[in-house]
Protein backbone atom coordinates (compact mmCIF):
# COMPACT_ATOMS: atom_id res chain seq x y z
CA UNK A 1 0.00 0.00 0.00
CA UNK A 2 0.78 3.16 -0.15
CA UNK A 3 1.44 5.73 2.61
CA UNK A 4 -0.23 8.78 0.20
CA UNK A 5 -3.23 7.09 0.34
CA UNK A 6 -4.89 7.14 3.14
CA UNK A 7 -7.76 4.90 3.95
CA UNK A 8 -10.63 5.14 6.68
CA UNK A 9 -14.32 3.33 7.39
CA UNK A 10 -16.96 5.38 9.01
CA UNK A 11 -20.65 4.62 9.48
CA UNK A 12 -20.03 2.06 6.09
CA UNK A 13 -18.47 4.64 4.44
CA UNK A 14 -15.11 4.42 2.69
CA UNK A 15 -12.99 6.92 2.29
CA UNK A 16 -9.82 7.11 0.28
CA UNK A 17 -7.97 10.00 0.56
CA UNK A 18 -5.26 11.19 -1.73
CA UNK A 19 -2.64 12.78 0.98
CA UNK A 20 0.53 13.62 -0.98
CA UNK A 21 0.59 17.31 -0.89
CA UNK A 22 4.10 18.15 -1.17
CA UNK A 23 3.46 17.40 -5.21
CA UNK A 24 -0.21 18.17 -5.36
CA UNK A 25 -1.41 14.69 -4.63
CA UNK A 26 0.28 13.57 -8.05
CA UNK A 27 -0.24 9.94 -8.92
CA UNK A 28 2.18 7.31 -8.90
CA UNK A 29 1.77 3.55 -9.70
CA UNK A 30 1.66 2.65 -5.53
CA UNK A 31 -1.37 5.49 -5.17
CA UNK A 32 -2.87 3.78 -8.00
CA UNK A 33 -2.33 0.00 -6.45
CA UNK A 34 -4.06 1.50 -3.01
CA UNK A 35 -6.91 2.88 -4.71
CA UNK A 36 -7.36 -0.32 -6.77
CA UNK A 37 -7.26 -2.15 -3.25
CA UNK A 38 -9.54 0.17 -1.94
CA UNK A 39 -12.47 -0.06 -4.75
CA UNK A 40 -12.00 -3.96 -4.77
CA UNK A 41 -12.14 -4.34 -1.20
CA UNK A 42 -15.22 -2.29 -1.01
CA UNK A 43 -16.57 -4.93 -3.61
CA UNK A 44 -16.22 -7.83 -1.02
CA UNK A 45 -16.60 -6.26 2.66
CA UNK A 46 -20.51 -6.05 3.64
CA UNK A 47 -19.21 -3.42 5.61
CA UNK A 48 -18.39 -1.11 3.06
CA UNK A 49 -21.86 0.53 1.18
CA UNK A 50 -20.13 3.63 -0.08
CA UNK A 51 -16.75 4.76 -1.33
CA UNK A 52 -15.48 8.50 -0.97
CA UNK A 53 -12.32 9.52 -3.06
CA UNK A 54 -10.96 13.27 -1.89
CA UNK A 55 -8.23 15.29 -1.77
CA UNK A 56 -8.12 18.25 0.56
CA UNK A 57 -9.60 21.91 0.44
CA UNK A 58 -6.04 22.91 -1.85
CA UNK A 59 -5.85 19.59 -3.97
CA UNK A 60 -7.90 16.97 -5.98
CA UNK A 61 -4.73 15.85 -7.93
CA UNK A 62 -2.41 17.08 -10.67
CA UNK A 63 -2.69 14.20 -12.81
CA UNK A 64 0.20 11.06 -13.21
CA UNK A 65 3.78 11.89 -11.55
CA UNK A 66 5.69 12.57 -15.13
CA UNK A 67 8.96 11.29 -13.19
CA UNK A 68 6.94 8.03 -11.93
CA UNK A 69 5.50 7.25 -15.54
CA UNK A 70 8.07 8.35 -17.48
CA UNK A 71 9.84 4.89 -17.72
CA UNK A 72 7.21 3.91 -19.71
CA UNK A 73 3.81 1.68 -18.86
CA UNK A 74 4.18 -1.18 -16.24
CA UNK A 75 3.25 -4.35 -18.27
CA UNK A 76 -0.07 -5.11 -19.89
CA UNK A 77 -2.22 -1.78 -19.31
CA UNK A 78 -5.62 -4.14 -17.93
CA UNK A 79 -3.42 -5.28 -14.76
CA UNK A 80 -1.10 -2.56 -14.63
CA UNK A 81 -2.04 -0.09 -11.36
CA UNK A 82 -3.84 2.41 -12.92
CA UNK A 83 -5.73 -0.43 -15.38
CA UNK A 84 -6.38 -2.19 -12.28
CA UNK A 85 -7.92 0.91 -10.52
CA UNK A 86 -9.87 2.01 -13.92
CA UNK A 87 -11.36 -0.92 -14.90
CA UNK A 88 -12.16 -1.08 -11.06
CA UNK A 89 -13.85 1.95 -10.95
CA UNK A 90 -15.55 1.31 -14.11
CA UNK A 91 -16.82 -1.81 -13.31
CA UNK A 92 -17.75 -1.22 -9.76
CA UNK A 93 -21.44 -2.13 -7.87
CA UNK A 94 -21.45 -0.20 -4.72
CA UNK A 95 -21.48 4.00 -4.94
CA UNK A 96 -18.53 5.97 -5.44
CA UNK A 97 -18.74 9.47 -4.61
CA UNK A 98 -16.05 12.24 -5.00
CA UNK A 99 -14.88 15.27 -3.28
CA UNK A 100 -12.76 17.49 -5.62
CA UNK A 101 -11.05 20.72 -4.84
CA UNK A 102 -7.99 22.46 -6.24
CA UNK A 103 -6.34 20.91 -9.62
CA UNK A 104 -7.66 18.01 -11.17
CA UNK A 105 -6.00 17.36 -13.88
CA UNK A 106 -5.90 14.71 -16.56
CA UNK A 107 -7.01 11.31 -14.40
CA UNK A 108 -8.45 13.49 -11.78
CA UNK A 109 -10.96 14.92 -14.30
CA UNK A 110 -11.19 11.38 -16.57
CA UNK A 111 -12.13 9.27 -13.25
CA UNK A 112 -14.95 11.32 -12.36
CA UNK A 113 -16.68 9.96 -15.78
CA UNK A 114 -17.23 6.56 -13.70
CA UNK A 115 -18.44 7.41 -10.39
CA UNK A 116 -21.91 8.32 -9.26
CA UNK A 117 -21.60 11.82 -7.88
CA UNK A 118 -19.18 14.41 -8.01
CA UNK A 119 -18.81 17.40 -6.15
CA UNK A 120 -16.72 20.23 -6.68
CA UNK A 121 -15.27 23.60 -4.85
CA UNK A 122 -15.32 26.76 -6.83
CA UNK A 123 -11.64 26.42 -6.61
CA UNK A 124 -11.31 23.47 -8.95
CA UNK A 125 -9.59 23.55 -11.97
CA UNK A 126 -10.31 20.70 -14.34
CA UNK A 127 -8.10 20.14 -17.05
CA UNK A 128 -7.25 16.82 -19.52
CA UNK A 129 -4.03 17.99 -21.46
CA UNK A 130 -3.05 14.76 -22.72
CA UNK A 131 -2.49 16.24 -25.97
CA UNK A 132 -0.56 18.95 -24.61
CA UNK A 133 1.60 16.40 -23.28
CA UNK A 134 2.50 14.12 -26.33
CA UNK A 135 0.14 12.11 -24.95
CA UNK A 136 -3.34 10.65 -25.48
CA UNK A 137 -6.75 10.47 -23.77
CA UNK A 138 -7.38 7.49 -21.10
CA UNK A 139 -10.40 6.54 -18.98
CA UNK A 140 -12.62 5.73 -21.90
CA UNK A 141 -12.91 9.89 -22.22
CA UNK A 142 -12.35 9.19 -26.48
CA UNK A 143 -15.93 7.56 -25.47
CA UNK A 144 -18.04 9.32 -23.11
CA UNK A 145 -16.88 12.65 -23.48
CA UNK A 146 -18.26 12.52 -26.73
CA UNK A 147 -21.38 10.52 -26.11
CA UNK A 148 -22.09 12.71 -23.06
CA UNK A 149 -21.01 15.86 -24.49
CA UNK A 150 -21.53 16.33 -28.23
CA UNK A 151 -18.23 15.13 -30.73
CA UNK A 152 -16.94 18.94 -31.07
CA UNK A 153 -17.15 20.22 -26.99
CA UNK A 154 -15.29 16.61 -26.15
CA UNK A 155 -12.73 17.71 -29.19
CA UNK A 156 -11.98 21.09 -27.70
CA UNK A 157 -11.15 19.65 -24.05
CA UNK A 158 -9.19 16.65 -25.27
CA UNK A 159 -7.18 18.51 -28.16
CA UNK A 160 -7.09 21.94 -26.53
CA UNK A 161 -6.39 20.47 -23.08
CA UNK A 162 -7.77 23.90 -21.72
CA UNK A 163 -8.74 24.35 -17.76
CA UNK A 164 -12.76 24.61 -17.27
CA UNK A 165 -13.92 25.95 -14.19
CA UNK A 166 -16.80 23.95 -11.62
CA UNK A 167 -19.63 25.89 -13.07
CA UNK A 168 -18.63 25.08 -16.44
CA UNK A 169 -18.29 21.37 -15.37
CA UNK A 170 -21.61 21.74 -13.97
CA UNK A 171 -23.28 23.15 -16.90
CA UNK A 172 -21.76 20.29 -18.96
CA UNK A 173 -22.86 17.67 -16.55
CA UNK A 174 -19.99 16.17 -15.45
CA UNK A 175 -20.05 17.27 -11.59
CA UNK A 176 -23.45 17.28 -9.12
CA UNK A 177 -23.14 20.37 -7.23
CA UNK A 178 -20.49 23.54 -7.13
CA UNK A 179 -19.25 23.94 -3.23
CA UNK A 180 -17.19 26.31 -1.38
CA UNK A 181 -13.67 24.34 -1.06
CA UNK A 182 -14.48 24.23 2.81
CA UNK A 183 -18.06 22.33 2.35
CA UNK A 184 -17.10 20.19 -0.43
CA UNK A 185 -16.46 16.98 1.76
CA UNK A 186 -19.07 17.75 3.79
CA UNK A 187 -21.49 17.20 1.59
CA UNK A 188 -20.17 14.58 -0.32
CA UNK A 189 -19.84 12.77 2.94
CA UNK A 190 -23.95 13.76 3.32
CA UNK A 191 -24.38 11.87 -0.25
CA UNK A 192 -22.51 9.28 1.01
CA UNK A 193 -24.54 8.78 4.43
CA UNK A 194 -27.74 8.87 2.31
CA UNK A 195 -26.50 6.23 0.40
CA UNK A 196 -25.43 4.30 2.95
CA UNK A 197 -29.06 4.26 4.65
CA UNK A 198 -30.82 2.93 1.22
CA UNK A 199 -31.24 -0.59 0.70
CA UNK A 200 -28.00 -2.08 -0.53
CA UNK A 201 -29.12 -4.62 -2.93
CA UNK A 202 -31.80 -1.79 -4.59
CA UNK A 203 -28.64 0.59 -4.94
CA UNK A 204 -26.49 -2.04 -6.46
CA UNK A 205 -29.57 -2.93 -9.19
CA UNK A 206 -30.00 0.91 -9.85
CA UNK A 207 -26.31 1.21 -10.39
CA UNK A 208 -26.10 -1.90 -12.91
CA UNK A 209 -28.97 -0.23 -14.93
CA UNK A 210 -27.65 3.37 -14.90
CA UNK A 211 -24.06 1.48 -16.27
CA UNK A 212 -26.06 -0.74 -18.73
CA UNK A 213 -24.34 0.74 -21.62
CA UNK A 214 -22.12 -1.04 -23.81
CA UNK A 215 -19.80 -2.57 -21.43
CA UNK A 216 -17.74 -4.13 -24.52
CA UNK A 217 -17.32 -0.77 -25.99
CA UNK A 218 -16.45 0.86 -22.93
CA UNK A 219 -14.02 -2.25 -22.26
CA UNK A 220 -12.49 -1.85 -25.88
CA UNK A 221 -12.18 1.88 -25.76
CA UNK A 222 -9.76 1.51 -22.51
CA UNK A 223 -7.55 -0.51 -23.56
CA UNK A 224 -6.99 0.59 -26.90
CA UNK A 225 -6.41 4.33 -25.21
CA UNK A 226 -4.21 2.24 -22.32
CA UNK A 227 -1.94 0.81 -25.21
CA UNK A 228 -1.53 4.05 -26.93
CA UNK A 229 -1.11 5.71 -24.21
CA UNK A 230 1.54 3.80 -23.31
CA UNK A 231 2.85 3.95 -26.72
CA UNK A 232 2.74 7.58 -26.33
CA UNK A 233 4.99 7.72 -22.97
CA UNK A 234 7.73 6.89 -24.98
CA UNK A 235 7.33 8.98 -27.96
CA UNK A 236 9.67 12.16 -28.68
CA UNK A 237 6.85 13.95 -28.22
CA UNK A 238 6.03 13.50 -24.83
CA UNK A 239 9.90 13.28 -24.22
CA UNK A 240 10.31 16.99 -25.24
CA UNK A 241 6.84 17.16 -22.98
CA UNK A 242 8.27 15.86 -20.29
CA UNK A 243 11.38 18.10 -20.48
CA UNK A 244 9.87 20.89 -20.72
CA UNK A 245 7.96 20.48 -17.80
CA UNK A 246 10.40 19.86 -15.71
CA UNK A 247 12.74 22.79 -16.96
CA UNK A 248 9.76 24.77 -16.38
CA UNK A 249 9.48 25.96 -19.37
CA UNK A 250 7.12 25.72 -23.06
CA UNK A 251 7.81 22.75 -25.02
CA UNK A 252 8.84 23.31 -28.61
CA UNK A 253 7.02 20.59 -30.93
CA UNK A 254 7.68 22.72 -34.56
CA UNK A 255 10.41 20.09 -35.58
CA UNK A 256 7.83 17.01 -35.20
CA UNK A 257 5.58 16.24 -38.30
């Protein structure tokens, strides 16, 4: 497990809490192995109805650590730690409800496309710049945002890779409620204690129905984004990227065709 994920159980509630502020709660394969553990262990313990995934008041999460994924993907994408925690997520039958503040970028916006409620401070930033990154979209976005959102909005956010503000994310449906930072927990906590209280086996069916889309194309779409993204890791592209970021400063891609 890891130590900047922390994980707690109150009144059947779980909640896993990204706690790695020092670099913005930025992901790295042993976050992504806990929060895997977490949404499969909530699949199996009766005394688990709900799952929570937050941040703090500051910070949802700034996306993958570049330095943690730069080495390229960890084996087959489907059991690699952030397959294992996607197709987790994705595939899950209890509620999970999130709590987002701060950045949440790249996986911290694309996750939020599989839980059941989201709920955001005015403070968040939301921002997938794959693209921007030599990289490509992940999550089954390429699928949803589209389907959800109309072909040309999900185009600007996954080829722009701009920031969109909580309202916005609200008025494209991606988030349940706008909060101050400070109440954001709070009542995501009070969606999670409602849940809690319904009948378990009712929310479970309601869930399955709600996700009775195409499960193959959903399954499909993630791992052919998983290999190219992969692919992509290890491109010039998001070498230059990569640099860039680091040296702080604006990549130069005018010498790739």
């Amino acid at each position: 497990m890891s130590e900047h994920v922390t994980i707690d159980l109150q009144d059947q509630i779980q909640i896993a809490r990204l706690n790695r502020p020092e670099r913005k709660n930025a992901l790295t394969q042993d976050m992504y192995t806990a929060l895997a553990h977490a949404i499969q262990s909530a699949e199996t313990d009766d005394a688990i109805r709900c799952t929570l995934i937050t941040g703090s008041e500051e910070c949802f999460t700034a996306g993958n650590d570049l330095s943690d994924f730069a080495a390229g993907p960890v084996g087959e994408f489907e059991t690699s730690p952030v397959g294992r925690f996607l197709f987790g997520l994705a595939g899950a039958n209890k509620p999970v409800v999130t709590a987002v503040n701060g950045p949440a970028v790249g996986i911290g916006t694309t996750m939020l496309l599989h839980v059941d409620m989201v709920f955001a401070g005015n403070n968040t930033a939301f921002q997938m710049p794959f693209a921007n990154l030599g990289l490509c979209p992940e999550g089954a976005s390429s699928l949803l945002l589209p389907e959800w959102l109309g072909r040309v909005r999900a185009a600007e956010l996954l080829l722009l890779g701009g920031v969109f503000d909580a309202p916005k994310a609200l008025e494209l449906g991606l988030i349940n409620r706008v909060c101050e930072p400070a109440e954001t927990e709070r009542q995501a906590l009070d969606a999670c204690r409602q849940l809690a209280a319904q009948p378990p086996a009712a929310i479970r069916a309601t869930k399955r129905l709600l996700n009775r889309r195409n499960q193959e194309a959903l399954r499909t779409a993630m791992l052919a984004e998983g290999e190219l993204f992969g692919e992509r890791l290890t491109s010039p592209e998001a070498a230059e990227a990569f640099k860039a970021f680091m040296e702080k400063r604006k990549p130069d891609f005018s010498s790739f065709s």
